[in-house]
PDB file of N, CA and C in Angstrom:
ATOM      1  N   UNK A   1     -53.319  69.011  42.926  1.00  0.00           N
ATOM      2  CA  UNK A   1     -53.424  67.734  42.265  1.00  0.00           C
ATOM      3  C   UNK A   1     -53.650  67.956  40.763  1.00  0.00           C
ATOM      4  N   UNK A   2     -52.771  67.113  39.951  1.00  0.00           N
ATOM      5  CA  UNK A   2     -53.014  67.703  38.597  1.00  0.00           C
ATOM      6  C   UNK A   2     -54.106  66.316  38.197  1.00  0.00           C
ATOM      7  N   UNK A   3     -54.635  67.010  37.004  1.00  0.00           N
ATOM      8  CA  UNK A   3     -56.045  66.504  36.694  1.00  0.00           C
ATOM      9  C   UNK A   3     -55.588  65.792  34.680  1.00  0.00           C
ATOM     10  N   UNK A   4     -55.230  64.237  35.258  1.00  0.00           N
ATOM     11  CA  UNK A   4     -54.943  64.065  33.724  1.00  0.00           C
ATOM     12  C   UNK A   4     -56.417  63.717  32.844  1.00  0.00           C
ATOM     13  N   UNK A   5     -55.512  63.953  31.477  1.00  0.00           N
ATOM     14  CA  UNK A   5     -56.593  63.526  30.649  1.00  0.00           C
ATOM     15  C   UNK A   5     -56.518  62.495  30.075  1.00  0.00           C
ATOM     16  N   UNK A   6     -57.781  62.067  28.799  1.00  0.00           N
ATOM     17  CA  UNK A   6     -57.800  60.790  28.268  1.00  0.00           C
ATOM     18  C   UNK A   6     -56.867  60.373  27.396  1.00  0.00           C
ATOM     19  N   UNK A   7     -56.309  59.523  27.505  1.00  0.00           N
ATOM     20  CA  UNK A   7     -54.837  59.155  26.505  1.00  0.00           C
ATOM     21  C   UNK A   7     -55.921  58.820  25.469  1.00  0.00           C
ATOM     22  N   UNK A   8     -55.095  59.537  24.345  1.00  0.00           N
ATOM     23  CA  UNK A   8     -55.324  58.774  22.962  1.00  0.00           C
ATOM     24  C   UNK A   8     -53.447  58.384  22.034  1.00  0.00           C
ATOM     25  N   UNK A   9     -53.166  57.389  22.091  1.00  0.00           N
ATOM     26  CA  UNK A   9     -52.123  57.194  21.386  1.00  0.00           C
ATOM     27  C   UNK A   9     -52.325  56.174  20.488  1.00  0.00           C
ATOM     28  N   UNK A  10     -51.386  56.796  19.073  1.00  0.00           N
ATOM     29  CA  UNK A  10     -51.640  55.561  18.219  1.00  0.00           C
ATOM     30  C   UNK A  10     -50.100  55.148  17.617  1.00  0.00           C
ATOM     31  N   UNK A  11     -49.459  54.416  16.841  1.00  0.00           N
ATOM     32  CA  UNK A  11     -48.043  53.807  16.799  1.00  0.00           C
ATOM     33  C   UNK A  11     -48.246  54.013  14.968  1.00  0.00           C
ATOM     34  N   UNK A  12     -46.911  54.646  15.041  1.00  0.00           N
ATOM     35  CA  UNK A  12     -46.404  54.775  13.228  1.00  0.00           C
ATOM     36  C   UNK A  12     -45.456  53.210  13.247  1.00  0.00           C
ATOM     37  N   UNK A  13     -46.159  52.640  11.994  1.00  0.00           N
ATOM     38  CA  UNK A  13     -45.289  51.719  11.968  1.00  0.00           C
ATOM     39  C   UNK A  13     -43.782  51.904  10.946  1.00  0.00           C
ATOM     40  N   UNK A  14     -42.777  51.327  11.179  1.00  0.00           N
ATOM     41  CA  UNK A  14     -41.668  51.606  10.448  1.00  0.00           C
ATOM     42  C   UNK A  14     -41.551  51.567   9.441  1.00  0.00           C
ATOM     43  N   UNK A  15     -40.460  52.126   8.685  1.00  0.00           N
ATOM     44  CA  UNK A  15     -40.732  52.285   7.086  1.00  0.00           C
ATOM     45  C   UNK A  15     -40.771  50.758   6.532  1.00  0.00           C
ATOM     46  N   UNK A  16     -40.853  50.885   4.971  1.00  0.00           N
ATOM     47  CA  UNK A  16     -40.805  49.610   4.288  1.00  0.00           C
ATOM     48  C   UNK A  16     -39.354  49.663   3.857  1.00  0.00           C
ATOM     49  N   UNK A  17     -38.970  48.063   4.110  1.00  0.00           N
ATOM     50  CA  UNK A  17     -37.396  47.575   4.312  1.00  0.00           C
ATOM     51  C   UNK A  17     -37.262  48.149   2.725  1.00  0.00           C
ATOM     52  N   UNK A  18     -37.657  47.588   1.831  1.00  0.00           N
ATOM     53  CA  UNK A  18     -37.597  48.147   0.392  1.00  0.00           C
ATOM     54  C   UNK A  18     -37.459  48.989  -0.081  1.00  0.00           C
ATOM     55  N   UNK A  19     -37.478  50.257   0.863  1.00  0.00           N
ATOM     56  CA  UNK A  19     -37.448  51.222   0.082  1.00  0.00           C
ATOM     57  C   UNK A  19     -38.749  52.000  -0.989  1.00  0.00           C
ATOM     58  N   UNK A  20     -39.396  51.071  -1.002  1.00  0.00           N
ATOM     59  CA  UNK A  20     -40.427  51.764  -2.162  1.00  0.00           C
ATOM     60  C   UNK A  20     -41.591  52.174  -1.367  1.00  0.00           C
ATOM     61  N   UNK A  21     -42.138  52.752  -1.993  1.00  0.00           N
ATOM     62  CA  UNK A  21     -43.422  53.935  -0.883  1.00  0.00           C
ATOM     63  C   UNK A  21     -44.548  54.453  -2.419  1.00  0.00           C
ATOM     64  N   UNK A  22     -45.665  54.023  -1.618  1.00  0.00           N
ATOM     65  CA  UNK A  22     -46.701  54.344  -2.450  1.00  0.00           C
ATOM     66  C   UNK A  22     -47.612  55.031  -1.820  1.00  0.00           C
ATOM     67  N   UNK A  23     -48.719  55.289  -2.614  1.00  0.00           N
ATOM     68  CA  UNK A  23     -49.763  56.167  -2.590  1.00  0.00           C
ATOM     69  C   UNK A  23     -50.529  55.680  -0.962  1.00  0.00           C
ATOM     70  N   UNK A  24     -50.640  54.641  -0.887  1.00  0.00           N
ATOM     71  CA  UNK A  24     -51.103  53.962  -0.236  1.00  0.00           C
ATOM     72  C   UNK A  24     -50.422  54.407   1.460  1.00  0.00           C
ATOM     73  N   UNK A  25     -48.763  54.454   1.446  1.00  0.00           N
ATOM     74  CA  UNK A  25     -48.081  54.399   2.535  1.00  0.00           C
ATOM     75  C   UNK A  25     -48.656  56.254   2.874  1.00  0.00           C
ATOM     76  N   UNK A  26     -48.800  57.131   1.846  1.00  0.00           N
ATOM     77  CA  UNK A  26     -49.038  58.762   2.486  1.00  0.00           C
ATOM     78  C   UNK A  26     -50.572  58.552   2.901  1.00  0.00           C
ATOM     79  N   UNK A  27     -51.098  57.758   2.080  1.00  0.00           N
ATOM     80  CA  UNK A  27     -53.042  57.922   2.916  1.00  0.00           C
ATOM     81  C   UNK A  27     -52.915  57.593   4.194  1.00  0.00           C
ATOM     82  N   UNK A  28     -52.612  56.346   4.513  1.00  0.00           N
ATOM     83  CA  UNK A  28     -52.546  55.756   5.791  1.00  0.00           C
ATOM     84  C   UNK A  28     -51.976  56.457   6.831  1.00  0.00           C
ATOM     85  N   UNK A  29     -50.448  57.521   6.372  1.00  0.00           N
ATOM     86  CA  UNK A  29     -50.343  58.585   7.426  1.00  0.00           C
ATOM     87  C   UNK A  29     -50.821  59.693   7.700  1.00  0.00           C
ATOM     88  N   UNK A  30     -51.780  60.001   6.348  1.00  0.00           N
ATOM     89  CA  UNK A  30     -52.764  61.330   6.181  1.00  0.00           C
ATOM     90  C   UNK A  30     -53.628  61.042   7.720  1.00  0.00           C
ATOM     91  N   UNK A  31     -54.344  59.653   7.282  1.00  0.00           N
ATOM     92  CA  UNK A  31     -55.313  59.362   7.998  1.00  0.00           C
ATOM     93  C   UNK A  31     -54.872  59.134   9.493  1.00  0.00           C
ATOM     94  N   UNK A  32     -53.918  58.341   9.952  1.00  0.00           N
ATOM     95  CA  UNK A  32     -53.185  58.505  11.385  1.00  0.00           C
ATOM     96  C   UNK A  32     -53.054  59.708  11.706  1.00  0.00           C
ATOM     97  N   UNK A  33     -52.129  61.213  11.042  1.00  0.00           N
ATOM     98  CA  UNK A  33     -52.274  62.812  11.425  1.00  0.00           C
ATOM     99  C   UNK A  33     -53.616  63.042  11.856  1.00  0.00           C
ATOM    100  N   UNK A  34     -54.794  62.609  10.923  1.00  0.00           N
ATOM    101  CA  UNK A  34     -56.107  63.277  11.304  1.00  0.00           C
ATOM    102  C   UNK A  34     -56.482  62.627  12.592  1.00  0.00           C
ATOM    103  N   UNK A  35     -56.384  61.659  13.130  1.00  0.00           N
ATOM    104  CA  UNK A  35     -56.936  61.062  14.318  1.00  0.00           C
ATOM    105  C   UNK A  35     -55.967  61.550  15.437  1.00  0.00           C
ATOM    106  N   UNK A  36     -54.776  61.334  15.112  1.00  0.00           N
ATOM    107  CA  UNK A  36     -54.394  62.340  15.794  1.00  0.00           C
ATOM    108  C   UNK A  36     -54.563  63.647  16.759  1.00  0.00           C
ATOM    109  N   UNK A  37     -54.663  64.721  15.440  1.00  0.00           N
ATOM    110  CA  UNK A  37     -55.437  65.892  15.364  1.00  0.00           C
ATOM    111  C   UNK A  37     -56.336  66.150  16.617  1.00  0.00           C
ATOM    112  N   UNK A  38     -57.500  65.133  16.072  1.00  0.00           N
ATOM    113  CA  UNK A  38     -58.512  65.690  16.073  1.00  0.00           C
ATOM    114  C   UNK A  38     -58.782  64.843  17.610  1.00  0.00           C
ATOM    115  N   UNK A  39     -57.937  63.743  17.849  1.00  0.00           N
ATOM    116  CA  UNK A  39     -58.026  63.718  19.698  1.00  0.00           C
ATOM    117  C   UNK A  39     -57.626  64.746  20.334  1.00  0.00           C
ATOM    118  N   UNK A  40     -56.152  65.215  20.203  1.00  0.00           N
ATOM    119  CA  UNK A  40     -55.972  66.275  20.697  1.00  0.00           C
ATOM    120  C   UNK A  40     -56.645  67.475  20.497  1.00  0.00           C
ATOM    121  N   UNK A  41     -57.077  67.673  19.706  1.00  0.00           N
ATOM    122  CA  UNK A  41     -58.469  69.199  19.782  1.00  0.00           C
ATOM    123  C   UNK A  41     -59.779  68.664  20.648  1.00  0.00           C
ATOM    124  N   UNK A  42     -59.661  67.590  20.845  1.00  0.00           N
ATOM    125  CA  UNK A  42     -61.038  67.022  21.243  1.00  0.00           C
ATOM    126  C   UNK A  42     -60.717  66.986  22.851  1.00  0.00           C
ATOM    127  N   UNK A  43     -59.074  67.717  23.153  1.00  0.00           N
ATOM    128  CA  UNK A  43     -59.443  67.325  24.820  1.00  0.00           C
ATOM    129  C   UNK A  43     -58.094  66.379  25.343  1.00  0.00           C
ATOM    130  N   UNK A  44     -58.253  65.469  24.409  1.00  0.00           N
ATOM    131  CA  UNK A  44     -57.091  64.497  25.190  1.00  0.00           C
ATOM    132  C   UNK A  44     -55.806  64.040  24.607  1.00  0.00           C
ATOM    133  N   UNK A  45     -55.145  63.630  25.611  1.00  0.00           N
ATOM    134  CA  UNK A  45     -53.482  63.728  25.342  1.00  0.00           C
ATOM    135  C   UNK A  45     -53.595  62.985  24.652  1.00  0.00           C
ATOM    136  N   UNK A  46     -52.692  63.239  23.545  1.00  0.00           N
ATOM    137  CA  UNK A  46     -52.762  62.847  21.777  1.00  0.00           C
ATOM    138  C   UNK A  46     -51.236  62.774  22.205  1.00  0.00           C
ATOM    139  N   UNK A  47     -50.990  60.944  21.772  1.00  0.00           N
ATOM    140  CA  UNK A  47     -49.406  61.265  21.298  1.00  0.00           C
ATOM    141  C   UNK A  47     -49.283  60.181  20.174  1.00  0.00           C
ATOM    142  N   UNK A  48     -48.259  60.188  18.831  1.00  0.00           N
ATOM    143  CA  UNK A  48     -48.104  59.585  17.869  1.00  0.00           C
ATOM    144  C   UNK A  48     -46.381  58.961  18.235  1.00  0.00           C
ATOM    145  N   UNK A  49     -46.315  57.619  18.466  1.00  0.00           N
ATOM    146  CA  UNK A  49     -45.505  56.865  18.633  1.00  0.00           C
ATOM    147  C   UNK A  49     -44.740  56.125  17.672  1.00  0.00           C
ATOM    148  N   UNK A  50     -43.220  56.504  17.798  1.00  0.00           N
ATOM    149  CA  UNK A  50     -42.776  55.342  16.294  1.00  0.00           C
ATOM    150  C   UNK A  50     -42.711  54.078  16.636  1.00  0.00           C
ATOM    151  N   UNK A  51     -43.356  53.269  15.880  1.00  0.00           N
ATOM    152  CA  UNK A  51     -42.942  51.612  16.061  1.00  0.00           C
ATOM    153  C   UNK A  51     -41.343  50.728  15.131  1.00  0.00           C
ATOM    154  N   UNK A  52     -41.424  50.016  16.567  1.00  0.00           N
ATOM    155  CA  UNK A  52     -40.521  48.946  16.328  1.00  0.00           C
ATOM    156  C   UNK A  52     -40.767  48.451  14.641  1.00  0.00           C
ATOM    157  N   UNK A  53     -39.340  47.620  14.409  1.00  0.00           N
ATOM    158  CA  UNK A  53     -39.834  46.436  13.001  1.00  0.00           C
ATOM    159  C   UNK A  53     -40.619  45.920  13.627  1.00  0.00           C
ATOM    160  N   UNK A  54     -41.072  44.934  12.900  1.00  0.00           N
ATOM    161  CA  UNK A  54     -42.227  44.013  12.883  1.00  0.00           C
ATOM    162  C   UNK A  54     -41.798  42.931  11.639  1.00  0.00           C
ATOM    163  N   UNK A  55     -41.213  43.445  10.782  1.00  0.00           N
ATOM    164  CA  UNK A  55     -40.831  42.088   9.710  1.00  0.00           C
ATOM    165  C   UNK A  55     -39.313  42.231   9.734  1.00  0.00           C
ATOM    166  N   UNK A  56     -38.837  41.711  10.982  1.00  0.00           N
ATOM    167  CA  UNK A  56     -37.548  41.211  10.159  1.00  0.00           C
ATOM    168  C   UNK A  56     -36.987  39.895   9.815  1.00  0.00           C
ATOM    169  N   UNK A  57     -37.722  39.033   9.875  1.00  0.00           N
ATOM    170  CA  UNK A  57     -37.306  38.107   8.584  1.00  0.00           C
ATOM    171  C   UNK A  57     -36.934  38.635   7.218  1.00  0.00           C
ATOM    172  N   UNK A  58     -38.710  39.692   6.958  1.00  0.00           N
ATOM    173  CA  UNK A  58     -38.385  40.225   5.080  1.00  0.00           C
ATOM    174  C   UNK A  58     -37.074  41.107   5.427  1.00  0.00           C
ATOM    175  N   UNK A  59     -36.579  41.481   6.233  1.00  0.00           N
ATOM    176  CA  UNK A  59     -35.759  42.670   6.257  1.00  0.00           C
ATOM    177  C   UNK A  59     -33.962  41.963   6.322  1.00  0.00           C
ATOM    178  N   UNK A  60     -34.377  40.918   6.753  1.00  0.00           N
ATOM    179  CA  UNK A  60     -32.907  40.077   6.581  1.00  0.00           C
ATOM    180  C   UNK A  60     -33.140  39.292   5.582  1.00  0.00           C
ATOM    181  N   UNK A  61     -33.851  39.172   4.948  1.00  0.00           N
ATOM    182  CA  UNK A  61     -34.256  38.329   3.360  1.00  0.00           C
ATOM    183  C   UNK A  61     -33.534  39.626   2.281  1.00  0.00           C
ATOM    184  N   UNK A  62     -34.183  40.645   2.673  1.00  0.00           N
ATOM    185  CA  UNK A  62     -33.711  41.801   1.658  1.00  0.00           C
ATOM    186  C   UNK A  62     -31.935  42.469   1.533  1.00  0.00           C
ATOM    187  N   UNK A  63     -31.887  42.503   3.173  1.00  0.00           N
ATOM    188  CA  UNK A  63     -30.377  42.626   3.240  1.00  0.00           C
ATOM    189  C   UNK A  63     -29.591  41.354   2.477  1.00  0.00           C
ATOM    190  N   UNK A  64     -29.653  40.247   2.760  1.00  0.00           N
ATOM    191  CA  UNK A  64     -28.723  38.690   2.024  1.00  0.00           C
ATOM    192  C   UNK A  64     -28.790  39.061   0.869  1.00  0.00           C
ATOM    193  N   UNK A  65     -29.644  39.531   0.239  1.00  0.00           N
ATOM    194  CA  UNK A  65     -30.360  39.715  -0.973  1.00  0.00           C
ATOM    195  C   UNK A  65     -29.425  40.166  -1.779  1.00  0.00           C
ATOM    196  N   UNK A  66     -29.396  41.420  -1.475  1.00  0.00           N
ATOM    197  CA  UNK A  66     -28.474  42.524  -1.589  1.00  0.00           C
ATOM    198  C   UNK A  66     -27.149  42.519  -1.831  1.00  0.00           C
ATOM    199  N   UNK A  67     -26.763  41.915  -0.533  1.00  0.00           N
ATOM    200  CA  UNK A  67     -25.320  41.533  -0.477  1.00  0.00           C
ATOM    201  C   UNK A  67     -24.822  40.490  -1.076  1.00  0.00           C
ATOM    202  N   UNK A  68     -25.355  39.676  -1.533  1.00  0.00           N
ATOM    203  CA  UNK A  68     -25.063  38.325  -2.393  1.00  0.00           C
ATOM    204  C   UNK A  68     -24.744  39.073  -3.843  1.00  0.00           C
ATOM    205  N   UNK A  69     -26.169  40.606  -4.316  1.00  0.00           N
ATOM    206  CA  UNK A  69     -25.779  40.661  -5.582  1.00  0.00           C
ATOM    207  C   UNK A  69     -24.653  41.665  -5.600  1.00  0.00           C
ATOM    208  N   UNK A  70     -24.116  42.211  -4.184  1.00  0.00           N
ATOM    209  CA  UNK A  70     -22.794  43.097  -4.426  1.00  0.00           C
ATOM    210  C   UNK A  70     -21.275  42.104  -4.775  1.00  0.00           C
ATOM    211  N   UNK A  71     -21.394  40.747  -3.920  1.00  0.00           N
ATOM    212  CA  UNK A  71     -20.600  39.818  -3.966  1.00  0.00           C
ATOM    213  C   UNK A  71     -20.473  39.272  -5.619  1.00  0.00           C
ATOM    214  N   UNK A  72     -21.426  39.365  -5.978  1.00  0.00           N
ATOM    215  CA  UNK A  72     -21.713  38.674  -7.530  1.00  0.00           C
ATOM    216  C   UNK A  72     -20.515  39.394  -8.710  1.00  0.00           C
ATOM    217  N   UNK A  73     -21.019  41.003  -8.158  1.00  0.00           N
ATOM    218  CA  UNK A  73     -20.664  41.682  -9.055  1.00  0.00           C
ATOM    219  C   UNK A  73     -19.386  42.329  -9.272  1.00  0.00           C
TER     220      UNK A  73
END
């Protein structure tokens, strides 16, 4: 009989539709790696999950966006 252990999972959320990435977007994954980490050294099944969008309204706001100013030009 296999003997599981304590799930620890946590979810990367998807990039920003924009394109732009700040200081802010590497802490937040610094800090997700370390919890990570440090479940799995601690014993239990550690897994880091990619997440779904979550904004696509902004993400079809940004695409129209876009394409309106390729049409323009």
């Amino acid at each position: 009989m296999k003997i599981l252990k304590e799930p620890y999972t946590i979810v990367i959320p998807p990039p920003n539709v924009t394109g732009s990435l700040h200081m802010g977007h590497s802490f937040q994954y610094a800090i997700m790696d370390f919890y990570t980490r440090y479940n799995h050294m601690s014993g239990k099944d550690a897994h880091w999950q990619v997440g779904s969008d979550h904004a696509g309204i902004a993400t079809q706001m940004v695409v129209e966006n876009n394409l309106a100013k390729k049409r323009n030009h």
